[in-house]
C-alpha atoms as a PDB file:
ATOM      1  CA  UNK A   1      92.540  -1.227  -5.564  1.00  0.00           C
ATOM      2  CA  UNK A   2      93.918   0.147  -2.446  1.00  0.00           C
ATOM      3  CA  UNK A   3      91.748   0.870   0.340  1.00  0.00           C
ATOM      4  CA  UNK A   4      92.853   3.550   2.898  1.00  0.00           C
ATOM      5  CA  UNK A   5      92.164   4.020   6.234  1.00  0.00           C
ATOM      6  CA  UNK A   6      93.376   4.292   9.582  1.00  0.00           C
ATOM      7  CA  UNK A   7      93.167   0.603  10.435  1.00  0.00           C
ATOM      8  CA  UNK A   8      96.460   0.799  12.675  1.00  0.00           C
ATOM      9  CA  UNK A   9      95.045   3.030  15.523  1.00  0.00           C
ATOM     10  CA  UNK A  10      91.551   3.055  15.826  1.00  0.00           C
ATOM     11  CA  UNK A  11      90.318   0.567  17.824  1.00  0.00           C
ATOM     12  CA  UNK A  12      86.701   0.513  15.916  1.00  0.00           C
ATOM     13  CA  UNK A  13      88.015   0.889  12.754  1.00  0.00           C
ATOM     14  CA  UNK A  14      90.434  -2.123  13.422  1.00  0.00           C
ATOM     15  CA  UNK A  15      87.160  -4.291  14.248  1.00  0.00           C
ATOM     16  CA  UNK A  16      85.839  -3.723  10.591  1.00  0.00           C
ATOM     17  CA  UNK A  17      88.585  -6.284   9.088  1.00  0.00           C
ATOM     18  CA  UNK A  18      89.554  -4.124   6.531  1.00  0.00           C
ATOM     19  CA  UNK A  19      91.731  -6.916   4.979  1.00  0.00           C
ATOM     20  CA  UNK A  20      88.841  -8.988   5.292  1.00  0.00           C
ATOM     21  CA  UNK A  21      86.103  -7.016   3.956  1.00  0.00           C
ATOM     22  CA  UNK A  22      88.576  -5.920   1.049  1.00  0.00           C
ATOM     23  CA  UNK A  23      88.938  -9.900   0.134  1.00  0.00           C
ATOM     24  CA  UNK A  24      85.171 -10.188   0.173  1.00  0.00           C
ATOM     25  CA  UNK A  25      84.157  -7.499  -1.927  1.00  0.00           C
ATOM     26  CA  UNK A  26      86.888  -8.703  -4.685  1.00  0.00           C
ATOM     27  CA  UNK A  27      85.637 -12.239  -4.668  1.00  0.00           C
ATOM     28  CA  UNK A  28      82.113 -10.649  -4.967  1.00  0.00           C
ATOM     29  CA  UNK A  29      83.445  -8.817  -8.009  1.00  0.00           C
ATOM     30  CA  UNK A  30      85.587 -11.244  -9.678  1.00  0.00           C
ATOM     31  CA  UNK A  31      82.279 -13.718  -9.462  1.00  0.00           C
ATOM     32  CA  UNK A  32      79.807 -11.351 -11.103  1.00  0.00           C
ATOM     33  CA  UNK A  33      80.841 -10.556 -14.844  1.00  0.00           C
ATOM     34  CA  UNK A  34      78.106  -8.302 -14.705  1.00  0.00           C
ATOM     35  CA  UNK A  35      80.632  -5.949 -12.728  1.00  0.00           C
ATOM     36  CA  UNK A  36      84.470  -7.604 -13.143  1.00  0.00           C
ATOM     37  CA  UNK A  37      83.875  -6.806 -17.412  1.00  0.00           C
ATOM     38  CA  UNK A  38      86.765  -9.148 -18.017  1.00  0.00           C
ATOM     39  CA  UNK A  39      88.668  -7.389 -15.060  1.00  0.00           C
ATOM     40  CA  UNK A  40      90.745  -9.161 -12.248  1.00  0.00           C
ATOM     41  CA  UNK A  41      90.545  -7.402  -9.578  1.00  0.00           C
ATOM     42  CA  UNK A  42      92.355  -7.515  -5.995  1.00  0.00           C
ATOM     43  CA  UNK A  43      92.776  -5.121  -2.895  1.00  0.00           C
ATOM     44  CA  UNK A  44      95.885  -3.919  -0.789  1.00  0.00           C
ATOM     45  CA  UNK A  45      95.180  -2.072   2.355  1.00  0.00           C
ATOM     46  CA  UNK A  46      96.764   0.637   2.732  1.00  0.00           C
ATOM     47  CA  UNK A  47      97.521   2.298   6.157  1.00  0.00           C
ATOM     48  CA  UNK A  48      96.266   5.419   7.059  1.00  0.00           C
ATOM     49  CA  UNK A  49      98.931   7.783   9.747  1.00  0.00           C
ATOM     50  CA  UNK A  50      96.260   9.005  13.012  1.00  0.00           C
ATOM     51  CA  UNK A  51      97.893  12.248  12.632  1.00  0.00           C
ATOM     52  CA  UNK A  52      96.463  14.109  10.023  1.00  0.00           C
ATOM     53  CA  UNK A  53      99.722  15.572   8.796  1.00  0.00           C
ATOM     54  CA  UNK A  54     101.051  12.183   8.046  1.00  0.00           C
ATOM     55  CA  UNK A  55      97.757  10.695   6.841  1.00  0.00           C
ATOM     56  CA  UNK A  56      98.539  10.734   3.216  1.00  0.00           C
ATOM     57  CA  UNK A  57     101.970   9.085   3.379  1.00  0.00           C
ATOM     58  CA  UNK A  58     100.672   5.599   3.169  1.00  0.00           C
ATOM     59  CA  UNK A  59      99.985   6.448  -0.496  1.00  0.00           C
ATOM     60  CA  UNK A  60     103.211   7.755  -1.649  1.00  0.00           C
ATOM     61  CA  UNK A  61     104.451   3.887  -3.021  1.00  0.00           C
ATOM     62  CA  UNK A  62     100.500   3.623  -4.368  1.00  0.00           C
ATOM     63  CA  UNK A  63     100.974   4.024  -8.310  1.00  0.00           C
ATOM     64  CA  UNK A  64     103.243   1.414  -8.564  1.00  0.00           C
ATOM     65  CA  UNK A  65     100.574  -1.247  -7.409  1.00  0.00           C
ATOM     66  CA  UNK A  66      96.769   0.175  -7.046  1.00  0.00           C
ATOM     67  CA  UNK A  67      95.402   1.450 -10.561  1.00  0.00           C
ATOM     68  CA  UNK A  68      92.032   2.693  -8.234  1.00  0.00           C
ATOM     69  CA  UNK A  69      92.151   4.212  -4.591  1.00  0.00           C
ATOM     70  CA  UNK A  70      89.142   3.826  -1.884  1.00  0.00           C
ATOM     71  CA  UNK A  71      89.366   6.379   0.599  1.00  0.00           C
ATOM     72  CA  UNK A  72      91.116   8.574   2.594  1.00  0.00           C
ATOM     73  CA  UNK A  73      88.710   8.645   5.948  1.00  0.00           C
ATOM     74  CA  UNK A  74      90.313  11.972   6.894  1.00  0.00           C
ATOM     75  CA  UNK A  75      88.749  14.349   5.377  1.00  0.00           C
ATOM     76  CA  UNK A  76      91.475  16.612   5.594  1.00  0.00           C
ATOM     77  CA  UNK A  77      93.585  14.580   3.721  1.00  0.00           C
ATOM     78  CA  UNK A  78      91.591  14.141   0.740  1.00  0.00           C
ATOM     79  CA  UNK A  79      93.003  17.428  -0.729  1.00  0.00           C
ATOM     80  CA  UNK A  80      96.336  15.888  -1.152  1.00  0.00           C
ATOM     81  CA  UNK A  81      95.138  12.424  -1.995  1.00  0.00           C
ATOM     82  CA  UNK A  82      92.833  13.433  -4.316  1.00  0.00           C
ATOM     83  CA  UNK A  83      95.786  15.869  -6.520  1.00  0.00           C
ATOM     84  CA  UNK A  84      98.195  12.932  -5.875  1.00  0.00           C
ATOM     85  CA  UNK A  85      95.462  10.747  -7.398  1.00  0.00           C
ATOM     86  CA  UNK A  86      95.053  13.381 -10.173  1.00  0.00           C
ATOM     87  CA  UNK A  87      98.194  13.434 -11.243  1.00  0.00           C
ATOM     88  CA  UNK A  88      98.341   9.409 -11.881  1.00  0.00           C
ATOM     89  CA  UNK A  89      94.971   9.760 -13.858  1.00  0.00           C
ATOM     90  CA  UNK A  90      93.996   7.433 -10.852  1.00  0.00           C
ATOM     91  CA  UNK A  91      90.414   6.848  -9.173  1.00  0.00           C
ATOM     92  CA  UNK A  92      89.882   8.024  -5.873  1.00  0.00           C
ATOM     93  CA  UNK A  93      86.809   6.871  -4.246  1.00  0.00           C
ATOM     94  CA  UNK A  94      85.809   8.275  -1.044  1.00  0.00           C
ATOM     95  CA  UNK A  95      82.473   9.257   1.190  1.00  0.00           C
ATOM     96  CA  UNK A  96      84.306  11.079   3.626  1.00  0.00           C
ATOM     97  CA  UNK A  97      85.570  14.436   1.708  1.00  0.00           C
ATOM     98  CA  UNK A  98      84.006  17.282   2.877  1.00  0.00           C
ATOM     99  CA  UNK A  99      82.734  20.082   0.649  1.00  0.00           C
ATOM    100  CA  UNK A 100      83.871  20.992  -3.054  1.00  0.00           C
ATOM    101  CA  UNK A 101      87.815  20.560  -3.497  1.00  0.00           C
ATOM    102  CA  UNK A 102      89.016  22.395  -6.383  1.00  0.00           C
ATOM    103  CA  UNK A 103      91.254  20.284  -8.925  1.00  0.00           C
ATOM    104  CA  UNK A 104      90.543  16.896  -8.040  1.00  0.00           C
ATOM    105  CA  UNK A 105      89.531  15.221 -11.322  1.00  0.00           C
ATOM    106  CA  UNK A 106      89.318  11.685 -10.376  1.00  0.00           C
ATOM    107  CA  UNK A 107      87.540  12.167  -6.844  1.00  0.00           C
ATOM    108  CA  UNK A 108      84.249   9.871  -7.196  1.00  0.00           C
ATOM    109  CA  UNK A 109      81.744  10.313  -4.642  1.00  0.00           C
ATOM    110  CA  UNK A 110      79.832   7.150  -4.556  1.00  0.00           C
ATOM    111  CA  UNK A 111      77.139   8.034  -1.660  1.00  0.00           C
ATOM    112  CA  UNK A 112      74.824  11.789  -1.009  1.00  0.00           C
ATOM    113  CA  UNK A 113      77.226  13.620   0.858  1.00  0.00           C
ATOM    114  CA  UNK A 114      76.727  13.125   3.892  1.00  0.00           C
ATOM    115  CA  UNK A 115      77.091  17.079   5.209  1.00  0.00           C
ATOM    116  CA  UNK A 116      74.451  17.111   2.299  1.00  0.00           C
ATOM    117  CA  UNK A 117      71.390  15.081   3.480  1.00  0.00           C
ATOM    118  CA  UNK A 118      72.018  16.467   7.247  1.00  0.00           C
ATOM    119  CA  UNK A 119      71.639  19.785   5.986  1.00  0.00           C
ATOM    120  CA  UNK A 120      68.283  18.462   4.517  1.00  0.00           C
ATOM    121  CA  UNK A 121      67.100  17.167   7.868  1.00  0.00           C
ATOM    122  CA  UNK A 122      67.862  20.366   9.267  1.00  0.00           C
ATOM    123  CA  UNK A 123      65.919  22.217   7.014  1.00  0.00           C
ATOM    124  CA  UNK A 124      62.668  20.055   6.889  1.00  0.00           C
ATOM    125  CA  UNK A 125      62.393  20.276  10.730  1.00  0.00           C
ATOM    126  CA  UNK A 126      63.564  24.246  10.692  1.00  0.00           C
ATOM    127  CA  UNK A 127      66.442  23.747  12.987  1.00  0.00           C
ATOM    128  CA  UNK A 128      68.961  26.391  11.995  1.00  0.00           C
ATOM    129  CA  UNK A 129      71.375  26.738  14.882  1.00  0.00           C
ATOM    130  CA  UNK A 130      73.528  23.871  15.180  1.00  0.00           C
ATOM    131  CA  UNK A 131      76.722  22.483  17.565  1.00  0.00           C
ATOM    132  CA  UNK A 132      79.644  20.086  16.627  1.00  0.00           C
ATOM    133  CA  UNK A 133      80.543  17.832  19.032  1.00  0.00           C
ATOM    134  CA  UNK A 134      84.187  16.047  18.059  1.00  0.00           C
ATOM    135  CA  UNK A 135      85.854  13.212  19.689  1.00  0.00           C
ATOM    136  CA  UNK A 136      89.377  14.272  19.949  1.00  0.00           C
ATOM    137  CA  UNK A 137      91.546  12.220  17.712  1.00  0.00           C
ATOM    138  CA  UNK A 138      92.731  13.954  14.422  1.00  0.00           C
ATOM    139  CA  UNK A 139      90.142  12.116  12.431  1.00  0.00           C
ATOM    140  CA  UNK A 140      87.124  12.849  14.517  1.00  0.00           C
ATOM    141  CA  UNK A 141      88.544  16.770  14.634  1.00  0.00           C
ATOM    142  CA  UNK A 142      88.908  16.822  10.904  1.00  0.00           C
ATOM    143  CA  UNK A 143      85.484  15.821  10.647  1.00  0.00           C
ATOM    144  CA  UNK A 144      83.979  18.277  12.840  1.00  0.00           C
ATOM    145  CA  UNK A 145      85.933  21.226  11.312  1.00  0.00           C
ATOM    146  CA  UNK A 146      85.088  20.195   7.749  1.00  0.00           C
ATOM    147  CA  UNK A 147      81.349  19.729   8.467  1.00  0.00           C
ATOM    148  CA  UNK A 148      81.163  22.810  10.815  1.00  0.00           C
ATOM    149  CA  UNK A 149      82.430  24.898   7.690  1.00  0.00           C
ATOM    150  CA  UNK A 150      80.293  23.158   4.896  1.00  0.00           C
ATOM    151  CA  UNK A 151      77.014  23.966   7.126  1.00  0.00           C
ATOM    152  CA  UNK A 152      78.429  27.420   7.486  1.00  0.00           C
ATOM    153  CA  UNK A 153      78.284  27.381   3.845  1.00  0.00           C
ATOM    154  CA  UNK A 154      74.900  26.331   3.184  1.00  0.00           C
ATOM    155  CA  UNK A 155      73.737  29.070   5.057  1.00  0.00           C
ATOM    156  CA  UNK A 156      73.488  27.598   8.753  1.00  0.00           C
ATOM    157  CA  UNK A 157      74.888  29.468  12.061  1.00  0.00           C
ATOM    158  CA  UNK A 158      77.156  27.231  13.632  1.00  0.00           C
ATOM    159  CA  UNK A 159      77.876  28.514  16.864  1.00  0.00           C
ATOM    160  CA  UNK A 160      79.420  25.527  18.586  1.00  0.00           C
ATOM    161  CA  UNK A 161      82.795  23.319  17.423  1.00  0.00           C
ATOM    162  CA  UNK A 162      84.326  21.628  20.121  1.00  0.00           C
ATOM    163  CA  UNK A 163      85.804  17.994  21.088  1.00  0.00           C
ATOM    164  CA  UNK A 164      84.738  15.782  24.158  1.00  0.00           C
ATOM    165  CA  UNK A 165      86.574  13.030  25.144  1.00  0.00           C
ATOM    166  CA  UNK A 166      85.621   9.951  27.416  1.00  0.00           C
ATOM    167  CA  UNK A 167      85.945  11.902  30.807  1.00  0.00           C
ATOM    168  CA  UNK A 168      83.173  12.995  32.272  1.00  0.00           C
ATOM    169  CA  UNK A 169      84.579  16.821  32.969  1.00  0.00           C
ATOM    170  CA  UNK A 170      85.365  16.786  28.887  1.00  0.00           C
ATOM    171  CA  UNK A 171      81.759  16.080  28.100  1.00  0.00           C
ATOM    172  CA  UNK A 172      80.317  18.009  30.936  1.00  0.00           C
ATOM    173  CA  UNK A 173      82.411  21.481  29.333  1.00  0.00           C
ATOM    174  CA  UNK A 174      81.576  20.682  25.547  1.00  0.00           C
ATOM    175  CA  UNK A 175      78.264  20.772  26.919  1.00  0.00           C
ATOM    176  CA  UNK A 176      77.881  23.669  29.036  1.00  0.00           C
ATOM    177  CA  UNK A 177      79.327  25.419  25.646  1.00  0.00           C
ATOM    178  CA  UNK A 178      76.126  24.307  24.010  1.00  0.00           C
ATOM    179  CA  UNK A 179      73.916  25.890  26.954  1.00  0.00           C
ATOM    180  CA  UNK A 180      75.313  28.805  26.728  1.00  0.00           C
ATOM    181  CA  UNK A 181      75.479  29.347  22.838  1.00  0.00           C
ATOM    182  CA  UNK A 182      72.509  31.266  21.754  1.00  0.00           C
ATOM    183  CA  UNK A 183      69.462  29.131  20.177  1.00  0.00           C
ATOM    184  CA  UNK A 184      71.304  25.949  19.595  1.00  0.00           C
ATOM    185  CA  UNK A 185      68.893  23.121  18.977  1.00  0.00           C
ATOM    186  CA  UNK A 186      70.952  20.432  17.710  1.00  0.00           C
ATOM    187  CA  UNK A 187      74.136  19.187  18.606  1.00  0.00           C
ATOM    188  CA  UNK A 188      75.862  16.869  15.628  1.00  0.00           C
ATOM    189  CA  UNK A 189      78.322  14.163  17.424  1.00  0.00           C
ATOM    190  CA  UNK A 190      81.294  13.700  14.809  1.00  0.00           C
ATOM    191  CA  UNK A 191      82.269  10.281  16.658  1.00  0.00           C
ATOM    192  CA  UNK A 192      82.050   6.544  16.708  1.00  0.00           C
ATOM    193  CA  UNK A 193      78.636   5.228  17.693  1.00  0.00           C
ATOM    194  CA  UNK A 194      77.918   4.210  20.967  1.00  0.00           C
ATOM    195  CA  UNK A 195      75.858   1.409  19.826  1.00  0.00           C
ATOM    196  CA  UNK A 196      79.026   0.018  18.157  1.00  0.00           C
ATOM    197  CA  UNK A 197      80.896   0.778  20.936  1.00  0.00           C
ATOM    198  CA  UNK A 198      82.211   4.359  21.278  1.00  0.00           C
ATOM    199  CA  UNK A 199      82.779   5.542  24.149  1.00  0.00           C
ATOM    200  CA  UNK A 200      82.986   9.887  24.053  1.00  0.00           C
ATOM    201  CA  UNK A 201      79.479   9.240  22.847  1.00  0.00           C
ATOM    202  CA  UNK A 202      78.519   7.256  25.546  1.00  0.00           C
ATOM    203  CA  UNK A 203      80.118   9.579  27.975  1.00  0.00           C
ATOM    204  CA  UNK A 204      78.352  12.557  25.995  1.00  0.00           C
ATOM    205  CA  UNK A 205      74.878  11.257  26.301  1.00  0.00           C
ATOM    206  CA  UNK A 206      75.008  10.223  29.710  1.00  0.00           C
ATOM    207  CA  UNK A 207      76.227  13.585  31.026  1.00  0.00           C
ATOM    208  CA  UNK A 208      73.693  15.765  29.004  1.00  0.00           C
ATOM    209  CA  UNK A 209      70.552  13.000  30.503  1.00  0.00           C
ATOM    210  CA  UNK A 210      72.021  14.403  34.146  1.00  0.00           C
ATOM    211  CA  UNK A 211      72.234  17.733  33.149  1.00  0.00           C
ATOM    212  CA  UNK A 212      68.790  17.713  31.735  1.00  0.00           C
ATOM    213  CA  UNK A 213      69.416  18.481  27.686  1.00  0.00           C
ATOM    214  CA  UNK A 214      67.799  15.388  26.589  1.00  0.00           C
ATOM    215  CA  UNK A 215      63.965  16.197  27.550  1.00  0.00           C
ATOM    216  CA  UNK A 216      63.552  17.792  23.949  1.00  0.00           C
ATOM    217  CA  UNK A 217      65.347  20.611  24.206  1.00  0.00           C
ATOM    218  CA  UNK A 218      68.062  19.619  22.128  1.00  0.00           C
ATOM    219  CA  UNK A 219      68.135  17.241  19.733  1.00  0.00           C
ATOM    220  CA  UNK A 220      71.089  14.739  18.985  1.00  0.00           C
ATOM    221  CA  UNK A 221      72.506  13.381  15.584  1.00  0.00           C
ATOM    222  CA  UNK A 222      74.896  10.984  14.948  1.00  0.00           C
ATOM    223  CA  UNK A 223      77.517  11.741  12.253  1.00  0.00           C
ATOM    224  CA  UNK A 224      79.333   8.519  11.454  1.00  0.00           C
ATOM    225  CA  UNK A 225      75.800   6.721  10.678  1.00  0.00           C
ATOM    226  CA  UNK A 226      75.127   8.938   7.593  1.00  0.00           C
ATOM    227  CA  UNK A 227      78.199   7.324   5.902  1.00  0.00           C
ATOM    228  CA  UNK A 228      77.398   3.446   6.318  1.00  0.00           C
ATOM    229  CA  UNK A 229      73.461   1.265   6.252  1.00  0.00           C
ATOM    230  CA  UNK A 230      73.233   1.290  11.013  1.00  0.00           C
ATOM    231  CA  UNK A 231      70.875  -1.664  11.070  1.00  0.00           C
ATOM    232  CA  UNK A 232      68.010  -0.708  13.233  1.00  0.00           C
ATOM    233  CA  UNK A 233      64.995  -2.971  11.998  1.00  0.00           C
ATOM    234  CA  UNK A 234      64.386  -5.832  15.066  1.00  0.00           C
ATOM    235  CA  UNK A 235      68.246  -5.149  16.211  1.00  0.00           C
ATOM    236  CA  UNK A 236      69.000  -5.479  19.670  1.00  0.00           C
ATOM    237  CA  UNK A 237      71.752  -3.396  20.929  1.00  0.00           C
ATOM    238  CA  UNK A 238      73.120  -4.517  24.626  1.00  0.00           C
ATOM    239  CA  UNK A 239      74.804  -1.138  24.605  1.00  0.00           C
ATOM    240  CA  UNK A 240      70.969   0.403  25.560  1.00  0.00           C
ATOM    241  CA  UNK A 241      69.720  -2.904  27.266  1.00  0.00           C
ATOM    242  CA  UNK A 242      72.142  -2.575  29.847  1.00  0.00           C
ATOM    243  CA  UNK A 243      72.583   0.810  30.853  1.00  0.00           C
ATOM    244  CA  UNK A 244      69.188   3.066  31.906  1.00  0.00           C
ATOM    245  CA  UNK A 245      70.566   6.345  31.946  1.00  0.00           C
ATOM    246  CA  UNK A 246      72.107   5.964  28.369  1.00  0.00           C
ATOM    247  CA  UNK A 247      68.541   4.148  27.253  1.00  0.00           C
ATOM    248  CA  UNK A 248      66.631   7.228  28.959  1.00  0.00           C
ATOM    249  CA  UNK A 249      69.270  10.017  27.193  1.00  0.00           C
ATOM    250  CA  UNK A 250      68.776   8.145  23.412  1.00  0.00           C
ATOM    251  CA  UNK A 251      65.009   9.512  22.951  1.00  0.00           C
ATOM    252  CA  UNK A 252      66.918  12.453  22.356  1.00  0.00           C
ATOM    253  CA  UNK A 253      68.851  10.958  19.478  1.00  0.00           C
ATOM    254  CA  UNK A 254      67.927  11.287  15.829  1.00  0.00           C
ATOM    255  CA  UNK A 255      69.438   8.757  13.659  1.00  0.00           C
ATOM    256  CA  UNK A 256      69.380   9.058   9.949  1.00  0.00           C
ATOM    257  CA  UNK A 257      71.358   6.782   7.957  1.00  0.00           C
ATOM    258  CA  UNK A 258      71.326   4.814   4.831  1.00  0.00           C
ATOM    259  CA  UNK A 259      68.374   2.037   4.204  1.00  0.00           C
ATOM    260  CA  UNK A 260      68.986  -1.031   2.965  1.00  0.00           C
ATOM    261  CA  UNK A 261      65.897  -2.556   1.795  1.00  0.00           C
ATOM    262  CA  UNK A 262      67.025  -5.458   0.015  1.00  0.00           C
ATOM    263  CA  UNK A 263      69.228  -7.492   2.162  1.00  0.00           C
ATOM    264  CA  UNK A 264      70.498  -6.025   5.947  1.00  0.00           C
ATOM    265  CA  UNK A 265      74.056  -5.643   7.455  1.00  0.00           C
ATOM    266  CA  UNK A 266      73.873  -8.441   9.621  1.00  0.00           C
ATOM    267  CA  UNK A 267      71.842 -10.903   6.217  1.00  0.00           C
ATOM    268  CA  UNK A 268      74.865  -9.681   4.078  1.00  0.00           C
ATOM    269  CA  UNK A 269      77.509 -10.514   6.491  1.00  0.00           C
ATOM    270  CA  UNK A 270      75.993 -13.941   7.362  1.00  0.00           C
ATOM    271  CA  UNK A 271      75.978 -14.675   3.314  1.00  0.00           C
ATOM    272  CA  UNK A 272      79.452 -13.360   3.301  1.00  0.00           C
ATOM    273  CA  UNK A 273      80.817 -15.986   6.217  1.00  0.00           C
END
């Protein structure tokens, strides 16, 4: 199985071991013959270009060695990975394409779309009018874009798509954009979690507490943690204990993710080591 992603060049992504984590889940498998079936299986990670035009290169030398695919992380990649993958009568298992893509046979969604259960959330609370708020790097951009059009599609004004980086003037803009859009109540941040370290969110959060947009006016949601389980039962994050301005601007945030009930992140990773 090859599992794509952009391990090389971002910095969070890099932390997740993908090498690692790929070893894990095969030993996992080839253990349980509930799952292997009288299957062998192994992993090859498989780098993933930061520029989006380049993404899909990485998988040009994959039929020879990877009879299943996991990924691309770019959504705007997944076109081409997923006909590439079509064409080998190969597997391609990824959470992070956006939207229907015609022609792709052997694209397996294994998760609710995420784009899916937001537009849920929105609609239970009534908030129509939405912002996307990108960090800047081709994957983050790709992300926003996609999601800004599927919401479009669903029926939802987006008035909002725009990128903020980790200075302050970058955040400050993206946000006066949101001010002055008409009716916006929630502002979707297509970026790495502060509370695992990313910093445009961090950045982003603290600049809307000074400029007053996180009294209930607007209403903040995290992309990235409707694609993985963010622990959040008894979890301390330093990230808020140390810093009072960011602790003061997260009452504004509204986390939904994915539960897992029968054994948490940090349970399954302690089994794991």
């Amino acid at each position: 199985v090859g599992v794509m992603g952009p391990w090389t060049c971002d910095p969070l992504l890099a932390r997740a071991l993908p090498e690692v984590a790929s070893r894990l889940a095969v030993a996992r498998l080839n253990r349980d013959p509930t799952l292997n079936e009288g299957y062998w299986w192994d992993a090859v990670v498989l780098a993933e270009a930061c520029r989006t035009p380049q993404a899909v290169t990485g998988l040009l030398n994959a039929e020879r060695y990877a009879t299943g695919l996991v990924g691309p992380l770019n959504p705007a990649t997944c076109g081409a990975a997923g006909l590439l993958a079509a064409a080998w009568n190969k597997p391609l298992v990824s959470w992070a394409c956006l939207g229907d893509v015609e022609g792709l046979d052997t694209l397996v969604t294994p998760m609710p779309e995420p784009a899916g259960v937001l537009h849920s959330v929105l609609r239970f609370f009534r908030w129509a009018h939405v912002a996307v708020l990108s960090a800047p790097q081709d994957l983050w951009r790709e992300v926003g874009q996609g999601l800004a059009q599927d919401l479009r599609a669903r029926g939802l004004p987006v008035t909002v798509v725009t990128t903020a980086g980790t200075e302050e003037e970058e955040a400050r803009e993206a946000l006066r954009r949101v001010q002055r859009a008409d009716g916006v109540r929630v502002v979707v941040m297509c970026m790495h979690s502060v509370l695992l370290g990313g910093e445009e969110q961090r950045v982003l959060l603290e600049k809307a507490e000074d400029m007053g947009m996180t009294d209930g006016t607007y209403v903040f949601i995290p992309y990235d943690a409707l694609t993985f389980p963010l622990p959040y039962r008894r979890v301390p994050y330093p990230v808020l204990a140390n810093n009072t301005k960011l602790r003061l601007a997260y009452d504004a945030v509204l986390t939904v993710t994915i539960d897992s009930p029968d054994v948490t992140f940090q349970e399954a990773l302690h089994q794991a080591k």
